[in-house]
Protein backbone atom coordinates (compact mmCIF):
# COMPACT_ATOMS: atom_id res chain seq x y z
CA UNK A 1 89.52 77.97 80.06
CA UNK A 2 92.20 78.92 82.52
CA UNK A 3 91.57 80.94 86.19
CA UNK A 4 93.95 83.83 86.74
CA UNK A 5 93.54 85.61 89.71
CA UNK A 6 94.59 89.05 90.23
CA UNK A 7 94.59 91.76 92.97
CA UNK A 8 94.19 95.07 93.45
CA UNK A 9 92.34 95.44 89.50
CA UNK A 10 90.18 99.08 90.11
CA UNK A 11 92.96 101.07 87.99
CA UNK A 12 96.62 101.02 87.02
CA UNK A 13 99.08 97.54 86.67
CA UNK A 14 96.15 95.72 88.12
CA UNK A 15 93.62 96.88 85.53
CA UNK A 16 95.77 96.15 82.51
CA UNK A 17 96.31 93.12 83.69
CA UNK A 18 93.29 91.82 83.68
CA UNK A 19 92.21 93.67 80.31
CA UNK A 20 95.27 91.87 78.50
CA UNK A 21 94.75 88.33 80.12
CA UNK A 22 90.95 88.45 79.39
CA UNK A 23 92.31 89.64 75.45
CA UNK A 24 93.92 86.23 75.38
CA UNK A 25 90.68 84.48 76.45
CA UNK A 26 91.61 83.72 80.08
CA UNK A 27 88.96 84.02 82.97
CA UNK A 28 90.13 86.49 84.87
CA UNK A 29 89.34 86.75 88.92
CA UNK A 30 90.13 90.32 90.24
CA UNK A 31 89.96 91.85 93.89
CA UNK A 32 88.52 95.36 94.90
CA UNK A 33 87.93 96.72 97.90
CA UNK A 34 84.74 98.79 96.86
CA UNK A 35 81.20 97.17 95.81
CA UNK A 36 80.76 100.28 93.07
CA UNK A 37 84.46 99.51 91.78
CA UNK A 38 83.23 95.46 91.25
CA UNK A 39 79.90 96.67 89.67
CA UNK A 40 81.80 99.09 87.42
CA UNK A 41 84.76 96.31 85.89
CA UNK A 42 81.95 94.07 85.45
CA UNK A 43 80.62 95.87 83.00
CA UNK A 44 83.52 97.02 81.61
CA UNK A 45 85.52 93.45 81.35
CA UNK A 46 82.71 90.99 80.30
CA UNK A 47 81.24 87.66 81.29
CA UNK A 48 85.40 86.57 81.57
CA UNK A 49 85.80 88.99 84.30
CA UNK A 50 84.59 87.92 88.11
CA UNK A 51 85.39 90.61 91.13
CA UNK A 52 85.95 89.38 94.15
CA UNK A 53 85.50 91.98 97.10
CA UNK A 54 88.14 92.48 99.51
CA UNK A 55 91.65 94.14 101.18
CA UNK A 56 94.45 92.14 101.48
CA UNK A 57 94.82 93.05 104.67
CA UNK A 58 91.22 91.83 106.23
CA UNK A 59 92.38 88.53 106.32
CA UNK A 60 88.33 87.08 107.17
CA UNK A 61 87.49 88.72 103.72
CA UNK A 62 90.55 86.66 101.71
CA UNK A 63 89.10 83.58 103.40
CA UNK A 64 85.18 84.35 102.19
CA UNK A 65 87.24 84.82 98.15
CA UNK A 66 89.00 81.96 98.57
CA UNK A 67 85.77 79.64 99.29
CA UNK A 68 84.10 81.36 96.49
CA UNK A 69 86.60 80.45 94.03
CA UNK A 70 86.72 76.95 95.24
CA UNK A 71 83.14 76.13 94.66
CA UNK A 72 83.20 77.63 91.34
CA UNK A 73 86.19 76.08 89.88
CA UNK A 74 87.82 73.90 92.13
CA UNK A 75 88.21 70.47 89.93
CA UNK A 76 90.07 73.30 87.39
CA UNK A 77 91.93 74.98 89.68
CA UNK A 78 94.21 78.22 89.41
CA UNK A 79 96.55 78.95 86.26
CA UNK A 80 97.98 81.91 88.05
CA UNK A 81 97.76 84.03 91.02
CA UNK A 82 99.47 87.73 90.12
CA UNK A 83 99.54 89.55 93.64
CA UNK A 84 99.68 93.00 92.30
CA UNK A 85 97.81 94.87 95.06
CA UNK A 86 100.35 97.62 96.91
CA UNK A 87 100.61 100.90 98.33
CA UNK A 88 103.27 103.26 98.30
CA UNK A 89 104.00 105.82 101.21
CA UNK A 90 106.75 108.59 101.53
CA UNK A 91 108.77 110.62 103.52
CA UNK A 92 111.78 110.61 105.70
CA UNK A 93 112.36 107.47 107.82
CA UNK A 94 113.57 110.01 110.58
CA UNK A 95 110.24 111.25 111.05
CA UNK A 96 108.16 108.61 109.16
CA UNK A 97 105.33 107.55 112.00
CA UNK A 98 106.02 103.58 112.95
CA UNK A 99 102.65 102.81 112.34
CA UNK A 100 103.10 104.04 108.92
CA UNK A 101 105.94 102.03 108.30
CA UNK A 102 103.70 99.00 109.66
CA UNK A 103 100.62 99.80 107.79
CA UNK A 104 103.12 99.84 104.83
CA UNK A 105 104.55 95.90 105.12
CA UNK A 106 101.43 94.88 106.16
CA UNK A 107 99.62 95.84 102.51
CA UNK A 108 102.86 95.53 100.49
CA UNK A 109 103.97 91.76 102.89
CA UNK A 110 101.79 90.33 105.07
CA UNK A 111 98.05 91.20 103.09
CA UNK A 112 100.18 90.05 99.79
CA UNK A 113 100.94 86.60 102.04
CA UNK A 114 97.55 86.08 103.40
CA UNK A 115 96.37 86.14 99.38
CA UNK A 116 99.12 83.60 98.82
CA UNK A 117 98.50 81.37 101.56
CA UNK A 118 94.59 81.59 101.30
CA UNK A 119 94.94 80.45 97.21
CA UNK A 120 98.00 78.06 97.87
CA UNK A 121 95.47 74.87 97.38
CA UNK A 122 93.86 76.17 94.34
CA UNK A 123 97.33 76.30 92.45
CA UNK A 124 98.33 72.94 93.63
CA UNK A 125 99.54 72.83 96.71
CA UNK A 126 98.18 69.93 97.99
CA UNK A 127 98.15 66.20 97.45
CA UNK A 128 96.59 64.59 94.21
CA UNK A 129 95.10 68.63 93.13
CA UNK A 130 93.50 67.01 89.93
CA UNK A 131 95.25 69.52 87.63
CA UNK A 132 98.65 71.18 87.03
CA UNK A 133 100.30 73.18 88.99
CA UNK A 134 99.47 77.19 88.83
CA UNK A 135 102.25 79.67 88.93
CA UNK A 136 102.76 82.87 91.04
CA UNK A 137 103.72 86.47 90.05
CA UNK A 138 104.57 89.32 92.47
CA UNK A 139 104.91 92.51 91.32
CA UNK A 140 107.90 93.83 92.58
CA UNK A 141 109.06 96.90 92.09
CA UNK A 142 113.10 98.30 90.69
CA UNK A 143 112.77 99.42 94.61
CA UNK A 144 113.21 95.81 95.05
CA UNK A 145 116.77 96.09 94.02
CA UNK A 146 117.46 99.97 94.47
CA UNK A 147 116.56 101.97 97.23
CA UNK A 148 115.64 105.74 96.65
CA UNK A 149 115.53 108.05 99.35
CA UNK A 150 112.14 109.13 101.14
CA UNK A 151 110.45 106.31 100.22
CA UNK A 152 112.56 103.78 102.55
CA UNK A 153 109.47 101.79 103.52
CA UNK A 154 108.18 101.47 100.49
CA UNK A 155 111.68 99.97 99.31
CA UNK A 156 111.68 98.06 102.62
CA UNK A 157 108.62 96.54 101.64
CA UNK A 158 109.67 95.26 97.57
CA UNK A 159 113.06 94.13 99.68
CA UNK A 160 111.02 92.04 102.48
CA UNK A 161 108.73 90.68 99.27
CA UNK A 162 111.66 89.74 96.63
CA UNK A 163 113.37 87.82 99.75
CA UNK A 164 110.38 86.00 101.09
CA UNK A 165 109.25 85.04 97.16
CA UNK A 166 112.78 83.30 96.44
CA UNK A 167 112.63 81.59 99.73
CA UNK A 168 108.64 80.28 99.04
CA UNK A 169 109.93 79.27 95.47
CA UNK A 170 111.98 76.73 96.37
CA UNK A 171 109.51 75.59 99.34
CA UNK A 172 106.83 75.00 96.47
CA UNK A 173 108.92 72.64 94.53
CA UNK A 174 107.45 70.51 96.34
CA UNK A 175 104.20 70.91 94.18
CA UNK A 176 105.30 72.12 91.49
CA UNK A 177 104.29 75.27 91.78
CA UNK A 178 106.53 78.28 90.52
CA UNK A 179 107.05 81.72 92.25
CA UNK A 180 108.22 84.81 89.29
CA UNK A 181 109.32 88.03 90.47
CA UNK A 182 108.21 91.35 88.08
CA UNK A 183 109.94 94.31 89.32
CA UNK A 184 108.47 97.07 87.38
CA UNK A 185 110.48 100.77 86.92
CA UNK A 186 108.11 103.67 86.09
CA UNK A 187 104.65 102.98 85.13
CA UNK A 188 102.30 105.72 84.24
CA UNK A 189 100.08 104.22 87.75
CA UNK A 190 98.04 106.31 90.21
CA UNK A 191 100.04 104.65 92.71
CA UNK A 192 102.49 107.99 92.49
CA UNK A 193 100.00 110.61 92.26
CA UNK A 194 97.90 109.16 95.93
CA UNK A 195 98.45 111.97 98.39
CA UNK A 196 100.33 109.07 100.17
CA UNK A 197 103.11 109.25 97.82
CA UNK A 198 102.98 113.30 96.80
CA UNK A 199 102.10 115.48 99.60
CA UNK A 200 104.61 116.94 102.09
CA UNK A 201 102.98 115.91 105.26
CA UNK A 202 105.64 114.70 108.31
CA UNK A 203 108.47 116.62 106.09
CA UNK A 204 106.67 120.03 105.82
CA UNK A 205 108.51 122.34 107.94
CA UNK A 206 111.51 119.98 108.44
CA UNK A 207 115.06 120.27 107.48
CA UNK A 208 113.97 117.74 104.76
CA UNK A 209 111.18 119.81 103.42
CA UNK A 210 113.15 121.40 100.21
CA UNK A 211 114.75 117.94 99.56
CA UNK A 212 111.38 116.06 99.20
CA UNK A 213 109.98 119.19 97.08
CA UNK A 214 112.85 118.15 94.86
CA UNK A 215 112.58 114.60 95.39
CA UNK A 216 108.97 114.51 94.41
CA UNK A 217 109.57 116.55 90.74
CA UNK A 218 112.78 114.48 90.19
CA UNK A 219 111.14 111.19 91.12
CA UNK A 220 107.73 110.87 92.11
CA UNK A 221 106.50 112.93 89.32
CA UNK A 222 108.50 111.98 86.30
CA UNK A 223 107.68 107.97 87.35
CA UNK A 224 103.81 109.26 86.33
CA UNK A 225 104.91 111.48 83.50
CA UNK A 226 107.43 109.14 82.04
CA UNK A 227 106.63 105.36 82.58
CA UNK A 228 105.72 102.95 80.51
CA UNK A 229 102.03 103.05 80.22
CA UNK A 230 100.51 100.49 82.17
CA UNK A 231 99.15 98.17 79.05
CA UNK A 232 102.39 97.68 78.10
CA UNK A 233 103.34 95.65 81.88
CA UNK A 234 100.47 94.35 81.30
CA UNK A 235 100.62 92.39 78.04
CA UNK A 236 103.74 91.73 79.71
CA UNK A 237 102.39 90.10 82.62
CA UNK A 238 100.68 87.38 80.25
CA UNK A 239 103.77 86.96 77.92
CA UNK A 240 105.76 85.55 81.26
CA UNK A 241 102.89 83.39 82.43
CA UNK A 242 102.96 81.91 78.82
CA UNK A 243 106.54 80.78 78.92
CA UNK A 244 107.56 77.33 79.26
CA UNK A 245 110.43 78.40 81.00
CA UNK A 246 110.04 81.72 82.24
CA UNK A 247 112.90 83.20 84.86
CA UNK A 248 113.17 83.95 88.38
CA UNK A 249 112.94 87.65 88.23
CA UNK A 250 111.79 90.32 85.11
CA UNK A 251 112.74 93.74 85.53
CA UNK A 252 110.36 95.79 83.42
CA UNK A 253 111.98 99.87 82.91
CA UNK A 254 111.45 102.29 80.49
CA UNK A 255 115.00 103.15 80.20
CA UNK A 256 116.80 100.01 81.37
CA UNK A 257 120.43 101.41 80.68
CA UNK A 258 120.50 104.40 82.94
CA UNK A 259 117.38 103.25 85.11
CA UNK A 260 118.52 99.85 85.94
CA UNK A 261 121.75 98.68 84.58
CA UNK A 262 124.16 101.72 85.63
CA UNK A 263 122.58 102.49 88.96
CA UNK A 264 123.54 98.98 89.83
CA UNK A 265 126.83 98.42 88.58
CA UNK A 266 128.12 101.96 90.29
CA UNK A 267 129.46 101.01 93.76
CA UNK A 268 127.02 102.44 96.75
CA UNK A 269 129.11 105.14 97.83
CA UNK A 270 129.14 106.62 93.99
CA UNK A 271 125.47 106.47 94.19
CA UNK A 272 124.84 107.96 97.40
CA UNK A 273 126.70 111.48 96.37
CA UNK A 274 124.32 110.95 92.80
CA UNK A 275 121.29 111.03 94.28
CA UNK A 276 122.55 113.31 97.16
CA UNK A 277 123.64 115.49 94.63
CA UNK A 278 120.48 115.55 92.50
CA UNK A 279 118.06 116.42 95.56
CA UNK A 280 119.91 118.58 97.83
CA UNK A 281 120.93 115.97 100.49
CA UNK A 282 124.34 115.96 99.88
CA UNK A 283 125.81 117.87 103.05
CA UNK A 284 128.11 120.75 101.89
């Protein structure tokens, strides 16, 4: 049986995830942060299913995980590591507090590199592992590739992760071990309906207040009300970790044409009056 592990698994891309790969008769490991969240997907997932408790970003916790899984299956090793764990905040950078922007890298970056580096070994990265190689998937995001207004850390933070995963793939050649990046579009995911990503907050009372009023039905809430559900990423998710050959980067949209494919052929200036257009920021 192979070991996938997967974080961030209480709802959403996570979730699915780990329903699908356990489908397929993987044993799936899957982070929570909450005790009652573990107790609950244990039930609900099976005997295939093991929770491991903590945030990405309490690095002592990722350590504790990491020994765990070792002593259970460390001659077998890791098949796949899917960091899927993220948060999304909003609002204008203007007035965006710094300490949100850090708090935002440090889930979306740094907690999704501790995971990495704490699990490296139990993919392969070492001498003589005693099995093959494991493979790693971050889930991206199309804010990878295309930035949207008012949620510029957010973007920041897919940007920062789709750079740093194509420099670590070619660093784990060395092992064999192979780095995929999945850059979702809309998924129906509470991810956009956390206060974090919905309410007004810094912009309330700002010259951007109408804008991100606008923003939020144009964007924030047709991404929930129009995605892809999240099952479908998610038998997704094990269809690339099948392939022999699987490429560097998956973009995963519900309407690839005018989601994906036109808003990055049109030049950056055509875009800019688009979008400005479409939520009021366009100056007059």
């Amino acid at each position: 049986m192979k070991h996938i592990l997967i974080t961030g698994v209480s709802t959403g891309i996570g979730y699915a995830a780990a329903h699908a790969f356990i489908a397929k008769g993987y044993h799936v490991y899957g982070s929570v942060r909450k005790q009652a969240d573990a107790d609950m997907l244990q039930r609900q997932l099976g005997p295939q299913f093991s929770p491991l408790l903590f945030d990405v970003t309490d690095h002592a916790a990722i350590a504790e995980a990491a020994k765990k899984v070792e002593a259970e299956i460390g001659r077998d090793g890791l098949a796949c590591l899917i960091n899927n764990a993220g948060l999304s905040t909003s609002g204008p950078l203007m007035l965006q507090p710094l300490d949100d922007i850090r708090y935002q890298f440090e889930v979306n970056v740094i907690g999704l590199f501790a995971v990495t580096q704490a699990f490296l070994p139990l993919l392969g990265a070492k001498q003589n592992p005693g099995h093959a190689p494991g493979r790693i998937i971050n889930i991206s995001s199309v804010g990878g590739k295309i930035a949207a207004p008012f949620i510029g850390a957010y973007v920041g933070s897919k940007h920062a992760l789709e750079g740093m995963s194509h420099s670590l793939r070619r660093e784990l050649q060395l092992y064999g071990i192979d780095v995929i990046v999945v850059g979702p579009g809309a998924i129906k995911t509470a991810i956009w309906t956390k206060p974090s990503a919905t309410e007004l907050g810094i912009s309330e009372g700002s010259d951007y207040a109408p804008m991100m009023t606008k923003f939020q039905k144009l964007f924030v809430k047709g991404a929930e009300a129009k995605g892809l559900p999240a099952e479908v990423l998610g038998q997704r998710l094990v269809q690339i970790f099948e392939l022999r050959k699987p490429k560097t980067r998956y973009t995963v949209v519900p309407r690839r044409f005018s989601d994906w494919v036109v808003p990055r052929m049109l030049p950056d200036r055509v875009m800019d009056r688009l979008v400005g257009k479409a939520t009021g920021l366009l100056r007059k």
